[in-house]
C-alpha atoms as a PDB file:
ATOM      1  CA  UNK A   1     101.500 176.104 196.579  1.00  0.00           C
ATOM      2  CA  UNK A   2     104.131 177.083 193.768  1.00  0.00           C
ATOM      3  CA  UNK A   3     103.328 176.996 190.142  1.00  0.00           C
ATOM      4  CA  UNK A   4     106.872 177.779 189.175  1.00  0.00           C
ATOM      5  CA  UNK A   5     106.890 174.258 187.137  1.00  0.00           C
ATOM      6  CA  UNK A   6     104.319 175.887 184.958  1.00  0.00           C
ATOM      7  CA  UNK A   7     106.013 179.234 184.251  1.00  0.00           C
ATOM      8  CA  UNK A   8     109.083 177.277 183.739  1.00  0.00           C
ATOM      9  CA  UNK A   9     107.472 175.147 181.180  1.00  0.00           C
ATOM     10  CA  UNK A  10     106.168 177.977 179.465  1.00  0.00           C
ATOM     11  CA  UNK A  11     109.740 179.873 179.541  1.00  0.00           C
ATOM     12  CA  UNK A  12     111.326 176.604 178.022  1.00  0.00           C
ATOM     13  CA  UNK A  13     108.477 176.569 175.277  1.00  0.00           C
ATOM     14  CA  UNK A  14     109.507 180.196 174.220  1.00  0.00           C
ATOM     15  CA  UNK A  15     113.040 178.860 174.218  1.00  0.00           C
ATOM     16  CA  UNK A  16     112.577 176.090 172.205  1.00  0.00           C
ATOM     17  CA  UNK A  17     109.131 176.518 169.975  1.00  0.00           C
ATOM     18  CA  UNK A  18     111.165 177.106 166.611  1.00  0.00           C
ATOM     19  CA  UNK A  19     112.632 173.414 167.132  1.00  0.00           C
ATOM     20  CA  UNK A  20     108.920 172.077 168.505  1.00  0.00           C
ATOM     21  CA  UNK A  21     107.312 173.514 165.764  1.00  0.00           C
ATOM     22  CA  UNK A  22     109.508 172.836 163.193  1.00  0.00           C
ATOM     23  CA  UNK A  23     109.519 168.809 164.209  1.00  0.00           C
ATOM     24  CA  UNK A  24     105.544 168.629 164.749  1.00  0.00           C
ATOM     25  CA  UNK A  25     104.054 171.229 162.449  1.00  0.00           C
ATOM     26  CA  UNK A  26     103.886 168.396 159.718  1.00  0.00           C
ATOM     27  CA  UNK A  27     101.380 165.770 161.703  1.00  0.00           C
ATOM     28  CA  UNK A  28      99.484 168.585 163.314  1.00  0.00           C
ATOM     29  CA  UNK A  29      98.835 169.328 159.812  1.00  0.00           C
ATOM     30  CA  UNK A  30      97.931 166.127 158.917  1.00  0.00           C
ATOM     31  CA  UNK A  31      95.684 166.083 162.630  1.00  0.00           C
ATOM     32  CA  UNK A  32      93.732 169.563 161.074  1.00  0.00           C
ATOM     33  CA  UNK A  33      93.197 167.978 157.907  1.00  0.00           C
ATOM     34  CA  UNK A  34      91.775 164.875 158.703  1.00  0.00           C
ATOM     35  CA  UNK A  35      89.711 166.582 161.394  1.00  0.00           C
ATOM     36  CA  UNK A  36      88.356 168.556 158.820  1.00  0.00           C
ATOM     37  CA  UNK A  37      87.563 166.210 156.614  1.00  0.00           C
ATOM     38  CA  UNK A  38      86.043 163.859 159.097  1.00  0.00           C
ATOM     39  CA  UNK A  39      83.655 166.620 159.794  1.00  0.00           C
ATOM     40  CA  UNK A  40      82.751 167.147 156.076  1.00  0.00           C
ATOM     41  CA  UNK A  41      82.059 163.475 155.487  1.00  0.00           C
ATOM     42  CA  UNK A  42      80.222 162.376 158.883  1.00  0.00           C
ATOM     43  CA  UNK A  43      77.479 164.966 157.477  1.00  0.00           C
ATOM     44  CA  UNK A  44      77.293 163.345 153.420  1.00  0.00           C
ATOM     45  CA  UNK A  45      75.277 159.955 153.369  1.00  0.00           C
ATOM     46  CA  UNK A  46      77.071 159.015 150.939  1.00  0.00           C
ATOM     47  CA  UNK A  47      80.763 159.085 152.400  1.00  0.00           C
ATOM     48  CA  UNK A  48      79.421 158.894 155.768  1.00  0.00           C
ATOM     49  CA  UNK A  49      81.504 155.657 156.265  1.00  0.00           C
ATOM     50  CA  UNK A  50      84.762 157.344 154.714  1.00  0.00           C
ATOM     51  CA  UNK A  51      83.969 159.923 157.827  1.00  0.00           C
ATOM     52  CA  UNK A  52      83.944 157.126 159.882  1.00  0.00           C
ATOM     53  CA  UNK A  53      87.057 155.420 159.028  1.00  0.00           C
ATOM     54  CA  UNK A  54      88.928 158.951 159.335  1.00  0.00           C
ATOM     55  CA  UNK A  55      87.814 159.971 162.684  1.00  0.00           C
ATOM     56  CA  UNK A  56      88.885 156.209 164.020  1.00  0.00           C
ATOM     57  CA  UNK A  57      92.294 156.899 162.350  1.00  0.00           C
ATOM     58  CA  UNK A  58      92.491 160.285 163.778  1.00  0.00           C
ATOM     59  CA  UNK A  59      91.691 159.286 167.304  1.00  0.00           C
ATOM     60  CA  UNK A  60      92.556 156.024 167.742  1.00  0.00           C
ATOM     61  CA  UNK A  61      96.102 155.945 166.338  1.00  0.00           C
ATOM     62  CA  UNK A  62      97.125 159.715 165.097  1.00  0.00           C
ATOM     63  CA  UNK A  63      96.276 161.703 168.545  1.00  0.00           C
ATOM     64  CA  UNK A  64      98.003 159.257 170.414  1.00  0.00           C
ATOM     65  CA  UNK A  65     101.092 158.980 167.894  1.00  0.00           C
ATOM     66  CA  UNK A  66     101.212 163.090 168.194  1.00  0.00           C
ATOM     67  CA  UNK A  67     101.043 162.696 172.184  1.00  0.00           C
ATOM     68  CA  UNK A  68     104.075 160.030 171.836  1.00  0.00           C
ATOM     69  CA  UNK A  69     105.951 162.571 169.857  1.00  0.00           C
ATOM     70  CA  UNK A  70     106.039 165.605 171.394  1.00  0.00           C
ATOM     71  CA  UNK A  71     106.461 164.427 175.132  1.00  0.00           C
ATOM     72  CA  UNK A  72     109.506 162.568 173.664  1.00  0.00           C
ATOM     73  CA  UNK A  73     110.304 165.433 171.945  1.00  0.00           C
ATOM     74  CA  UNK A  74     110.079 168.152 174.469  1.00  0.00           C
ATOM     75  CA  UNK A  75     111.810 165.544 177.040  1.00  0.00           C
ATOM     76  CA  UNK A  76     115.256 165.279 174.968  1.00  0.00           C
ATOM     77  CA  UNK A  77     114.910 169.319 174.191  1.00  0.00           C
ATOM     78  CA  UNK A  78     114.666 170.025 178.082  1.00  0.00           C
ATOM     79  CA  UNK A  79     117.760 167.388 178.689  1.00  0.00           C
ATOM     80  CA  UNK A  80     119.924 169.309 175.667  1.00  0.00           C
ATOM     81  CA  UNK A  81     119.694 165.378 173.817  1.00  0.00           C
ATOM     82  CA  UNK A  82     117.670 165.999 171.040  1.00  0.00           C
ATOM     83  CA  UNK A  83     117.754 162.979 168.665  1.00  0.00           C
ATOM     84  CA  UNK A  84     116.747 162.175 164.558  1.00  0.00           C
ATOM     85  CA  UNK A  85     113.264 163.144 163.575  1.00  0.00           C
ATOM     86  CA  UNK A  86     113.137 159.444 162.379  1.00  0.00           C
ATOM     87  CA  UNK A  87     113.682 157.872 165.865  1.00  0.00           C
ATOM     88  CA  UNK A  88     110.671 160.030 167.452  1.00  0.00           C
ATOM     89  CA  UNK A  89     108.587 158.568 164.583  1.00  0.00           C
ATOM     90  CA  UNK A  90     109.905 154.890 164.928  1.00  0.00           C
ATOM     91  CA  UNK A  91     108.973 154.959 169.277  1.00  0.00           C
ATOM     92  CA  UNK A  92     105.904 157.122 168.551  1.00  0.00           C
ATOM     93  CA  UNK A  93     104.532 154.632 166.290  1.00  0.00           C
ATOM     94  CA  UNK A  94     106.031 151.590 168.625  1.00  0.00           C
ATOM     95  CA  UNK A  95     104.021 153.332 171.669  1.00  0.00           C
ATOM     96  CA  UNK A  96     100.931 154.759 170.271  1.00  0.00           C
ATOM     97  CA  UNK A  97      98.989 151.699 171.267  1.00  0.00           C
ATOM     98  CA  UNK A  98      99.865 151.783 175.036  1.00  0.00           C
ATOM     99  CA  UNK A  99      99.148 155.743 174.679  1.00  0.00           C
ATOM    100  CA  UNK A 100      95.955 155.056 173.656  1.00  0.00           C
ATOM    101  CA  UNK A 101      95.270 152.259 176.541  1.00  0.00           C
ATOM    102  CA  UNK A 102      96.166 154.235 179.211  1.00  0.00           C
ATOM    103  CA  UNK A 103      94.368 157.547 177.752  1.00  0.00           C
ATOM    104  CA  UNK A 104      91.354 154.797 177.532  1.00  0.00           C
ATOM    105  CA  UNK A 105      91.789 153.190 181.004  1.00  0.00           C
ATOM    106  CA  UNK A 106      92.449 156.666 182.805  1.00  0.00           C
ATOM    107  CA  UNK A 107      89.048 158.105 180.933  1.00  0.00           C
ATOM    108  CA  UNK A 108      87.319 155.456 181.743  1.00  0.00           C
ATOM    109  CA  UNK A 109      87.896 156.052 185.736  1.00  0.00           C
ATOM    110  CA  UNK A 110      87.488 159.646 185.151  1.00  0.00           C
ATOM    111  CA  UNK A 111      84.263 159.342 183.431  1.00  0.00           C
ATOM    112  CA  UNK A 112      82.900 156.825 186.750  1.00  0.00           C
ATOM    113  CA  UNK A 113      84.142 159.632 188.956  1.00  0.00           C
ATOM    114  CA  UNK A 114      81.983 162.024 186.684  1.00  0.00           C
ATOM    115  CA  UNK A 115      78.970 160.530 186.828  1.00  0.00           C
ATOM    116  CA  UNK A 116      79.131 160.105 190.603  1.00  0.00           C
ATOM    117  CA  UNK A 117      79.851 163.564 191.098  1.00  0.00           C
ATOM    118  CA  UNK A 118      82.128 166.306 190.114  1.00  0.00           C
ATOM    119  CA  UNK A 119      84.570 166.381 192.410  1.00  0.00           C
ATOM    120  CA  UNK A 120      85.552 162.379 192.445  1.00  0.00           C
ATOM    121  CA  UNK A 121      85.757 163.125 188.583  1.00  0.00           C
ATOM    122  CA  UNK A 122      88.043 165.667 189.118  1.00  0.00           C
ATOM    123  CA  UNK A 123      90.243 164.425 191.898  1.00  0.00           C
ATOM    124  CA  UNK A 124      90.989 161.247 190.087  1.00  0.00           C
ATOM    125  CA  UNK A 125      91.908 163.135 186.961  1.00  0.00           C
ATOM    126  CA  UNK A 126      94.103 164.891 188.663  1.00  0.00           C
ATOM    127  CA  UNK A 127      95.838 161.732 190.416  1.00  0.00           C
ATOM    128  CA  UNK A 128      96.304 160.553 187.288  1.00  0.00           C
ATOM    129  CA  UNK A 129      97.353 162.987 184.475  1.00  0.00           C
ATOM    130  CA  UNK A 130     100.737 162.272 185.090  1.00  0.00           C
ATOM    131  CA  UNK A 131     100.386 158.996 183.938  1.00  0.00           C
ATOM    132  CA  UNK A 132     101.488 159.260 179.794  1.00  0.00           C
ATOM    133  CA  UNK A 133     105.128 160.709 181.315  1.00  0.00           C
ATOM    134  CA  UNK A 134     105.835 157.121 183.222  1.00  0.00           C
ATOM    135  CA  UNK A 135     104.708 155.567 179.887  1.00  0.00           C
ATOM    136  CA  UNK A 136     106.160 157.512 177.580  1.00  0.00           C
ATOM    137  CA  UNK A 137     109.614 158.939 178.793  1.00  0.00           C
ATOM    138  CA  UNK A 138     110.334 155.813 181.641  1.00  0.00           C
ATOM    139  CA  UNK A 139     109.074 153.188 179.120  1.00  0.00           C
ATOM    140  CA  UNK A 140     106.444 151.984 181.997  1.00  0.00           C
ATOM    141  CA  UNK A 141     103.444 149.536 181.395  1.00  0.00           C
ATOM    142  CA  UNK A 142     100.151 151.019 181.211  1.00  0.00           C
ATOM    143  CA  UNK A 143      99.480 150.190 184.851  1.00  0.00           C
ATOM    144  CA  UNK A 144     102.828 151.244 186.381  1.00  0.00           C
ATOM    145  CA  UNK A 145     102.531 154.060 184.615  1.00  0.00           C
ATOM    146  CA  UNK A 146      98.953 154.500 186.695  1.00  0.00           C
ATOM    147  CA  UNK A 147     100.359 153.653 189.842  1.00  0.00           C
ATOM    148  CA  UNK A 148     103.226 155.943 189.681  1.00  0.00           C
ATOM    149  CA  UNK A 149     101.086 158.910 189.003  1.00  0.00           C
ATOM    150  CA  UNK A 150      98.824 158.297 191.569  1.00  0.00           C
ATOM    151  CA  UNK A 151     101.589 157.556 194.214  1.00  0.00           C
ATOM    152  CA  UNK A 152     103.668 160.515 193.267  1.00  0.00           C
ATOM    153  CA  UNK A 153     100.563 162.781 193.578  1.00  0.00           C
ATOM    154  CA  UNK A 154      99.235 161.548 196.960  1.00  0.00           C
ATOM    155  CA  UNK A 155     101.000 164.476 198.849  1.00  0.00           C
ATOM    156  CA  UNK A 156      99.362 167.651 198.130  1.00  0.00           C
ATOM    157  CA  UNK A 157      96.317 166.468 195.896  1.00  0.00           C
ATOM    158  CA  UNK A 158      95.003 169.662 195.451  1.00  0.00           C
ATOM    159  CA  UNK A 159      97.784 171.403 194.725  1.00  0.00           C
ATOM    160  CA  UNK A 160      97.047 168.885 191.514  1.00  0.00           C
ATOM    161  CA  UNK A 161      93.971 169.448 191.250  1.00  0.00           C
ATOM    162  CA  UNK A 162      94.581 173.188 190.919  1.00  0.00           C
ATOM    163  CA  UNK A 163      97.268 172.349 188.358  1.00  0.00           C
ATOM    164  CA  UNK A 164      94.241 170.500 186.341  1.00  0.00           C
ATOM    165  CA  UNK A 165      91.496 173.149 186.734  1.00  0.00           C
ATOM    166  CA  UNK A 166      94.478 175.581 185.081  1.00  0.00           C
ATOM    167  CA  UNK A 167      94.603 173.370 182.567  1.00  0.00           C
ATOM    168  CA  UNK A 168      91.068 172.627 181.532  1.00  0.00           C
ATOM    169  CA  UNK A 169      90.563 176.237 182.309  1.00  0.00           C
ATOM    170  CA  UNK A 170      93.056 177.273 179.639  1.00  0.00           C
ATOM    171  CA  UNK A 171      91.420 174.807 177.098  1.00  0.00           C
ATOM    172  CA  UNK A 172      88.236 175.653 178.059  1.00  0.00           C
ATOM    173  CA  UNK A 173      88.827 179.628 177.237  1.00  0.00           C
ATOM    174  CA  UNK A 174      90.788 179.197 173.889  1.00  0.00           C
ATOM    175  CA  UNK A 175      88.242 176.701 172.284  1.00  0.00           C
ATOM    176  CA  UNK A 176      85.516 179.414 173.316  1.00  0.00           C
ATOM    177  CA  UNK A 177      87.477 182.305 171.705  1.00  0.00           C
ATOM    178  CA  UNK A 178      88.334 180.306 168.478  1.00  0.00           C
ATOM    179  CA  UNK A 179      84.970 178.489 167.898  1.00  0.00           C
ATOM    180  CA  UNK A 180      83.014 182.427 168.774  1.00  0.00           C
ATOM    181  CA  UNK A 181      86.174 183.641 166.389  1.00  0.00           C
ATOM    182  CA  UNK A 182      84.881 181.479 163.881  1.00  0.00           C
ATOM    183  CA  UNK A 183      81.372 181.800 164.707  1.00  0.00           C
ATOM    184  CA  UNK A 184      81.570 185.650 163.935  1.00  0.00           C
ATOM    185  CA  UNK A 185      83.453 185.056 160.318  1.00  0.00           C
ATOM    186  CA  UNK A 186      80.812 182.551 159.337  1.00  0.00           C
ATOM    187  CA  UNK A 187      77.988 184.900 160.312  1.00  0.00           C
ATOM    188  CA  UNK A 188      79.601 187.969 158.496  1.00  0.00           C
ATOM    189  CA  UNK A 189      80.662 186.472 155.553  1.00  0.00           C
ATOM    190  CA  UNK A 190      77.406 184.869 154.829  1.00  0.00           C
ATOM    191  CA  UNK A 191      78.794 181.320 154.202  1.00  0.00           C
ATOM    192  CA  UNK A 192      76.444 178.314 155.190  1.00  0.00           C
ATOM    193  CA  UNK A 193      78.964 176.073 156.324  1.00  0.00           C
ATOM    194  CA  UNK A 194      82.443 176.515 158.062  1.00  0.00           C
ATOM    195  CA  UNK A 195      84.963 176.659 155.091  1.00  0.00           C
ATOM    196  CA  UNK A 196      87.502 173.699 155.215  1.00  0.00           C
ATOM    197  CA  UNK A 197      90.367 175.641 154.846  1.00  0.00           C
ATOM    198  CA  UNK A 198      89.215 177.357 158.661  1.00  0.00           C
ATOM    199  CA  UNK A 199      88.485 174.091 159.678  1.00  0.00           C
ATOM    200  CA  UNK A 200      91.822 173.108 159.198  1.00  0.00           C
ATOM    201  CA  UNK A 201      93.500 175.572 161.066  1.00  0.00           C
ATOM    202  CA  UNK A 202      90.796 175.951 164.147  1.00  0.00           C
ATOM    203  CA  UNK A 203      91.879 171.935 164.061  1.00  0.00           C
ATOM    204  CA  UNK A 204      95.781 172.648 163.780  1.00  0.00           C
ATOM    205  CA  UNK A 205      95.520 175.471 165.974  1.00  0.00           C
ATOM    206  CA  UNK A 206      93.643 173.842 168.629  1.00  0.00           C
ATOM    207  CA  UNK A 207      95.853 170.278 168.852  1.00  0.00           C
ATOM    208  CA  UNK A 208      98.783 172.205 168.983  1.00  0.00           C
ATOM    209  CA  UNK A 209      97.722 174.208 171.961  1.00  0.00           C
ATOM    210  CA  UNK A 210      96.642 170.980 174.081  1.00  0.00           C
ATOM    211  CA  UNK A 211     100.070 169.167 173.216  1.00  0.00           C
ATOM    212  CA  UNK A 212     101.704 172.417 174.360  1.00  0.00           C
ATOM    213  CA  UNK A 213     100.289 172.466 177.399  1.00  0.00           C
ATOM    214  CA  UNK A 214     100.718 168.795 177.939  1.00  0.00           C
ATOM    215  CA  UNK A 215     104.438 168.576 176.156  1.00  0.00           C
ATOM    216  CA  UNK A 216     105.770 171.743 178.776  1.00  0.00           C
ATOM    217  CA  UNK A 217     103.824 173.432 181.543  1.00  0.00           C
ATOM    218  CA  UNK A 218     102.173 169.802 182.807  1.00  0.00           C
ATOM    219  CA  UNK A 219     105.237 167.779 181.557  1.00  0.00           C
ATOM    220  CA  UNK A 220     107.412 170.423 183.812  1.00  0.00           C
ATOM    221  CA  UNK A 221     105.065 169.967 187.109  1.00  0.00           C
ATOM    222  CA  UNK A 222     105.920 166.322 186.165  1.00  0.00           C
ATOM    223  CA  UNK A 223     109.496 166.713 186.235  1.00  0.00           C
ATOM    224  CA  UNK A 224     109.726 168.854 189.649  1.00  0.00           C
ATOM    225  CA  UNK A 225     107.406 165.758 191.037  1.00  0.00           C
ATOM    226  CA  UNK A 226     110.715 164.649 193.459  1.00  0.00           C
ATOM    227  CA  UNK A 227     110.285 167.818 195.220  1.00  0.00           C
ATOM    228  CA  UNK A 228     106.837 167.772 195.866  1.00  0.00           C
ATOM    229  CA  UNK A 229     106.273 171.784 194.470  1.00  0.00           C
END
């Protein structure tokens, strides 16, 4: 197996972070705010429901607006066609529902494969990661957009899978350094709670890693698909 799709993601997000960043620092911003906050008010009784409202918000319509975004994004960067910020905004906000259907529908299987075991769990996620790209940069409908990823990945499946495990691996490591990062402050400094203003930027910091990895290495592997690696 090649993972040249993935270094060549990564070479183009070198390339081109200034113009990412630039575009989507503002809502990841936002995303490590109202993260924060969420946290903050899920634990007072008396804004509990506040908490509740904000982490719907931030999940239900904001992560999958952000996801819109930067696929979109990187996809006209990588083709040299980069656009208005307004238009990303205007399609984001026109797709987020379906982005949040299909991130819904392909949990849902992933979670069944899960519980039966591992591996099913696995394999299916990996069938179907590519499944936001159809949606998002061919305009497909939440199922065509499932069918296409599972069709295109049916040769070489675990060359996917291995593509996944990367992935989660990378998540997986990061979150662990940050949170024992953070961990380590709290513990030194004495405070008794995580201070927003960390919370924010463990938040920011920790978005804008996923949607990397989604927006370029993952969105690159899904690019190359026609030449099966």
């Amino acid at each position: 197996m090649t993972i040249a799709p993935l270094f060549e993601g990564f070479k183009f997000y070198f390339q081109s972070v200034k113009k990412y960043t630039s575009q989507t620092a503002p809502i990841f911003i936002l995303l490590g705010l109202l993260s924060a906050s969420s946290d903050i008010l899920l634990n007072s009784e008396m804004l509990f429901t506040w908490g509740i409202l904000i982490f719907i918000f931030t999940n239900v319509f904001l992560s999958p607006f952000l996801t819109a975004f930067s696929i979109l994004l990187v996809s006209d960067l990588s083709n040299n066609s980069l656009k208005e910020s307004i238009g990303y905004y205007l399609v984001s906000f026109q797709i987020c529902l379906k982005v949040l259907l299909l991130t819904l529908a392909t949990g849902a299987i992933v979670v069944v494969g899960l519980i039966l075991f591992i591996f099913p769990g696995a394999y299916l996620a990996s069938r179907l990661l590519y499944g936001p790209y159809y949606l998002i940069v061919e305009g497909k409908t939440v199922i065509q957009a499932m069918d296409l990823s599972w069709s295109s990945t049916k040769e070489k499946s675990m060359d996917y899978m291995t593509i996944l495990f990367l992935y989660w691996a990378t998540l997986i490591i990061v979150t662990f350094l940050v949170l024992t990062t953070i961990s380590a402050f709290v513990i030194s400094s004495g405070e008794g709670s995580l201070p927003f203003l960390i919370n924010v930027i463990a938040n920011t910091f920790l978005s804008y890693l996923q949607l990397v990895l989604i927006s370029y290495p993952i969105f690159y592997v899904y690019k190359n698909m026609d030449s099966n690696f």
